[in-house]
Protein backbone atom coordinates (compact mmCIF):
# COMPACT_ATOMS: atom_id res chain seq x y z
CA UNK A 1 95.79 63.40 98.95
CA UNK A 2 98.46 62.10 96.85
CA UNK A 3 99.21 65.38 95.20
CA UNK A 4 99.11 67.09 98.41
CA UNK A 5 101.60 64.74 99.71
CA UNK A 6 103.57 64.99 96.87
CA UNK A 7 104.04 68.98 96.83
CA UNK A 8 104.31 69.09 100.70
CA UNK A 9 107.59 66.25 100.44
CA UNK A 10 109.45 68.12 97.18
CA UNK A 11 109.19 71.51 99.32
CA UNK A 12 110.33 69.96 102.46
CA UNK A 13 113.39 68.56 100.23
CA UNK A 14 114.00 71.44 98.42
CA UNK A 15 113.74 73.70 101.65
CA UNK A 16 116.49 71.32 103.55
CA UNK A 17 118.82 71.57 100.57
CA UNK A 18 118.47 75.36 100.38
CA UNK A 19 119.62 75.77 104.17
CA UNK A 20 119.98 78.87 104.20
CA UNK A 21 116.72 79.83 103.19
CA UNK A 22 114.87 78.33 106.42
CA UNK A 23 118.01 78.83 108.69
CA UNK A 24 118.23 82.83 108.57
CA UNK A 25 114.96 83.27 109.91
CA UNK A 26 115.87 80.89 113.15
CA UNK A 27 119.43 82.96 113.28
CA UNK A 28 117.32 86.46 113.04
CA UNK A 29 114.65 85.26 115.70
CA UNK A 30 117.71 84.37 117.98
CA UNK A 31 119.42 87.39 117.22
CA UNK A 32 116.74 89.48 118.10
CA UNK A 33 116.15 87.68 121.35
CA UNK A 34 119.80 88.10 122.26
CA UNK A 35 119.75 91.91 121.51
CA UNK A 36 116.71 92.73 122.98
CA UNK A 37 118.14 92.56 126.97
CA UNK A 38 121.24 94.46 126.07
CA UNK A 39 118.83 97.55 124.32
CA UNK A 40 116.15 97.29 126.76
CA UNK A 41 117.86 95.76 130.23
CA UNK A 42 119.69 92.74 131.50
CA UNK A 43 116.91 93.16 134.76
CA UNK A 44 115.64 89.51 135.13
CA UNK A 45 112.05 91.11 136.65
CA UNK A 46 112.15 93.35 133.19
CA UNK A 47 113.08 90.59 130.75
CA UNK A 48 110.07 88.32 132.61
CA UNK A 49 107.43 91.12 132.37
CA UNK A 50 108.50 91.80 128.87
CA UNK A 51 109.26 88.20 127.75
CA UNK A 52 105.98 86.60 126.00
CA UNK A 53 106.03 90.09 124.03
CA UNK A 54 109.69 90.04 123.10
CA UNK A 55 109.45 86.76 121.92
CA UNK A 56 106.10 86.94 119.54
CA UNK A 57 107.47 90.14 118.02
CA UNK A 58 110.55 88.25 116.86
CA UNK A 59 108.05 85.49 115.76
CA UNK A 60 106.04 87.33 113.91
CA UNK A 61 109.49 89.53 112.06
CA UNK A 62 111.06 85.98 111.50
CA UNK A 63 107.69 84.50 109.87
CA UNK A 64 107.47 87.72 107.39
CA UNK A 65 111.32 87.48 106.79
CA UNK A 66 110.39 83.63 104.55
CA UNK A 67 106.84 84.72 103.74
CA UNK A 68 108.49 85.71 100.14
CA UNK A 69 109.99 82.67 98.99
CA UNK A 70 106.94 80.81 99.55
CA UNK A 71 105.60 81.12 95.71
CA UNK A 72 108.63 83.05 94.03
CA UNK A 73 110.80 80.38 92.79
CA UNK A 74 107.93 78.31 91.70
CA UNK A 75 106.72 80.97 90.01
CA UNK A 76 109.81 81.88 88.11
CA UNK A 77 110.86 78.45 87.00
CA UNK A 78 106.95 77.35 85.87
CA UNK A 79 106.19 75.41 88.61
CA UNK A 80 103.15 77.35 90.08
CA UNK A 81 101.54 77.52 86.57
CA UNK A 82 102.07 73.24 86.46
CA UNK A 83 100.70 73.00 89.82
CA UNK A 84 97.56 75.08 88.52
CA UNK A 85 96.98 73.13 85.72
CA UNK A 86 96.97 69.79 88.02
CA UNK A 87 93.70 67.98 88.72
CA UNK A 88 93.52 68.65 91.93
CA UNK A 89 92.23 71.92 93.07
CA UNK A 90 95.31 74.60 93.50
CA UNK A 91 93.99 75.33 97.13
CA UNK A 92 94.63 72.37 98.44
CA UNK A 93 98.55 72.31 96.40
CA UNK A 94 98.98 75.55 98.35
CA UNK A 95 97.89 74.32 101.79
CA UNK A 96 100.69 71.76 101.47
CA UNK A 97 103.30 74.59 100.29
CA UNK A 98 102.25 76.09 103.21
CA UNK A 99 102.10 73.56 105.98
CA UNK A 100 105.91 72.36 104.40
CA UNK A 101 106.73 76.15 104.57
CA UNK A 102 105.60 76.24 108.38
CA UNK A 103 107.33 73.61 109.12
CA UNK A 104 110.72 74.58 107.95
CA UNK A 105 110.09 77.58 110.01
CA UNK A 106 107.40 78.35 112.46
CA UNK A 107 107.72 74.84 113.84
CA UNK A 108 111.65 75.32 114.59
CA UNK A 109 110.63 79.15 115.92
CA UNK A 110 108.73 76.92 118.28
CA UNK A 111 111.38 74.16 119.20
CA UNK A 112 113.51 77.22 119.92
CA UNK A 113 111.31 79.15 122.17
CA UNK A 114 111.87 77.44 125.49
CA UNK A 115 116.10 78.35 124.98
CA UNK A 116 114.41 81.93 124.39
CA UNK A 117 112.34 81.91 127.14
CA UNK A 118 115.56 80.93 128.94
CA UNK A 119 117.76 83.62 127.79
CA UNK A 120 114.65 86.11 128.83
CA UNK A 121 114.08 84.58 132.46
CA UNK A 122 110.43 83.64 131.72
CA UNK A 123 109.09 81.27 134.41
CA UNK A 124 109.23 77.41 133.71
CA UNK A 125 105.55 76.84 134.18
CA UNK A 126 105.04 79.81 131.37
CA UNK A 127 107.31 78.55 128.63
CA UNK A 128 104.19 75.63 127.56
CA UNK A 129 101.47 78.04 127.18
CA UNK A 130 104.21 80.23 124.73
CA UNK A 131 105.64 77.12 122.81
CA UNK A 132 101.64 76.36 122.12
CA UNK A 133 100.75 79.83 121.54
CA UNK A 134 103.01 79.91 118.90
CA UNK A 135 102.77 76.06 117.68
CA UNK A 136 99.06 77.71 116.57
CA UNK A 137 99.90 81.21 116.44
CA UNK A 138 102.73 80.88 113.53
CA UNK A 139 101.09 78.54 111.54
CA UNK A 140 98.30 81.37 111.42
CA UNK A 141 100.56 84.04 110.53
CA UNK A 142 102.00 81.69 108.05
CA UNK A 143 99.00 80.82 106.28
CA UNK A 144 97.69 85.04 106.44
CA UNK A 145 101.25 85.78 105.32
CA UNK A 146 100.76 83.55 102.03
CA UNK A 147 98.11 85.49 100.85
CA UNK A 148 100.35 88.61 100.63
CA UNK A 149 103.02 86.09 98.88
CA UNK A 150 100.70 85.18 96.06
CA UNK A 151 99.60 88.80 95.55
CA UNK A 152 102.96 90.18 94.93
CA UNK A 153 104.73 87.07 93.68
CA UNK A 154 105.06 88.59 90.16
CA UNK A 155 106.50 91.63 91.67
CA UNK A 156 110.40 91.92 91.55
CA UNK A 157 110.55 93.51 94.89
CA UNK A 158 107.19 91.98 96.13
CA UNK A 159 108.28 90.85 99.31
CA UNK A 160 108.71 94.36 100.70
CA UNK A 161 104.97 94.38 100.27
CA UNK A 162 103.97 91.36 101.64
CA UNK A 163 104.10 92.85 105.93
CA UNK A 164 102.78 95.82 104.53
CA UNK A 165 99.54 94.06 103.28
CA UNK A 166 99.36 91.71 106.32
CA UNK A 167 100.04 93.09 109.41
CA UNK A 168 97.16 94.64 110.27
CA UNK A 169 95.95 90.36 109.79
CA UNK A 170 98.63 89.68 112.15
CA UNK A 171 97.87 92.24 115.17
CA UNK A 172 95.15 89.99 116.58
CA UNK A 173 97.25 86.53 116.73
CA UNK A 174 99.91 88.57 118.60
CA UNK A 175 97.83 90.36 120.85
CA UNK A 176 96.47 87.21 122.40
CA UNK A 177 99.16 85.32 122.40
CA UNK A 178 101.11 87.70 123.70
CA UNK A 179 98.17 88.11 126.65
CA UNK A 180 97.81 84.06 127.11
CA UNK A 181 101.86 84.10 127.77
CA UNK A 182 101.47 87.00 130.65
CA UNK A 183 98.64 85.36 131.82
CA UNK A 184 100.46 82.75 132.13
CA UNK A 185 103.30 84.18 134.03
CA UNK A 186 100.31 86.14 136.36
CA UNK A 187 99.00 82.42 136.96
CA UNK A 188 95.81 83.60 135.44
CA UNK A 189 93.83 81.45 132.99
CA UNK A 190 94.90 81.13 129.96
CA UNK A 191 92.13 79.16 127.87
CA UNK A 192 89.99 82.26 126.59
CA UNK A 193 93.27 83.49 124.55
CA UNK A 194 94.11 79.93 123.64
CA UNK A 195 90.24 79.27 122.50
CA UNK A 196 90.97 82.31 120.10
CA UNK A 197 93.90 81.58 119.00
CA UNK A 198 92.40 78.18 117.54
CA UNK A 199 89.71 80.52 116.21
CA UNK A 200 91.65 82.21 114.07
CA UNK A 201 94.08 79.25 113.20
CA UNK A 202 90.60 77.68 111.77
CA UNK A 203 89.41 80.42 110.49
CA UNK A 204 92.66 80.97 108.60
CA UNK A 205 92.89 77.16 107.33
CA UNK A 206 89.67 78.02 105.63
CA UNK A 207 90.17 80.76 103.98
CA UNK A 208 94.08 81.27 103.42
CA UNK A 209 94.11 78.53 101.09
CA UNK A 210 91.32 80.08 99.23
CA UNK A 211 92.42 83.63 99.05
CA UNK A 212 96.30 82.53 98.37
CA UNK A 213 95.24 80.08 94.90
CA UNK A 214 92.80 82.82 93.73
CA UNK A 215 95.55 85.45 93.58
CA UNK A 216 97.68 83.34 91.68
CA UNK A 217 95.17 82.61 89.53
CA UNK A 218 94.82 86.05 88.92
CA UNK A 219 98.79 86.86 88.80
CA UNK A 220 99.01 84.06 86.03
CA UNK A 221 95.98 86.08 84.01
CA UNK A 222 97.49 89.23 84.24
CA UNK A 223 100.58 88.12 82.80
């Protein structure tokens, strides 16, 4: 636990001095939000149908945008190769890169989504299913994404491949959350797509991890 602490409060310190580096993903989400009614339309009944999607598409860009400095300056200064050779298991170092990571970024997506929802007219009583859709829903993409990040981190343009290899991972979490948000605005239920939205958050803190410290183990071998 003390290692894990350790690597998740360097990354969070590094990550605030680097501002840029966790700001440009909130500036393109907002961007993107602010763009959208003036391609699409400025109808308010347009944005409010169209809102929960708008919104988890920017998400989701915004997420891939950082996926590729997750690994790549450790890598290049030596860092990842320490943090292998630690006693402590290299999943469990990457969880906290990753949870530090998501905090720098999919947690501020989510601080920023009710001034989104805002700007796209969704209802009030819609904007807490969509900030919890994506408090769970961008920490998934962000620990799917990670795996993409450790396969190409030795790659000089690597993180051109990193949506390409996890997209099709990502179409799920934004179907349903995408579904709970207009189910929302419907006044449907919303618990089915919430229940499976934890599924895969679980299912992803299992595995992620896993998958994300085996590819840098085999990265490291290979060179």
């Amino acid at each position: 636990m003390s290692a894990f602490t350790a690597v998740l409060v360097r990354d969070l310190r590094i990550g605030l001095r680097q501002g840029g580096g966790w700001l440009n993903p909130l500036v393109f989400f907002l961007m993107v939000i602010a763009l959208i009614p003036l391609a699409v339309s400025p109808a308010p009944d347009k944005l409010r149908e169209l809102a929960g999607g708008i919104i988890w598409i920017a998400a989701l860009l915004a997420v891939l945008l950082a996926m590729d400095g997750l690994f790549r300056s450790d890598f290049d200064d030596g860092t990842l190769e320490q943090l292998s050779l630690h006693s402590a298991p290299l999943a469990w170092l990457v969880l906290a890169k990753i949870i530090a990571h998501w905090l720098l970024t999919g947690l501020c997506l989510t601080l920023l989504a009710p001034l989104a929802a805002l700007l796209l007219n969704l209802p009030a009583h819609a904007i807490g299913v969509l900030c919890l859709s994506l408090l769970m829903g961008t920490l998934t993409l962000s620990l799917i994404s990670a795996i993409g990040a450790a396969l190409t981190v030795s790659l000089r343009r690597g993180g051109l491949l990193v949506p390409l290899i996890t997209l099709p991972l990502h179409i799920p979490v934004l179907i349903f959350a995408t579904a709970a948000v207009q189910a929302s605005v419907a006044g449907q239920p919303v618990s089915g797509f919430m229940a499976l939205l934890a599924a895969f958050l679980l299912l992803a803190l299992m595995i992620a991890p896993i998958a994300s410290a085996a590819a840098i183990g085999l990265t490291q071998s290979i060179d």
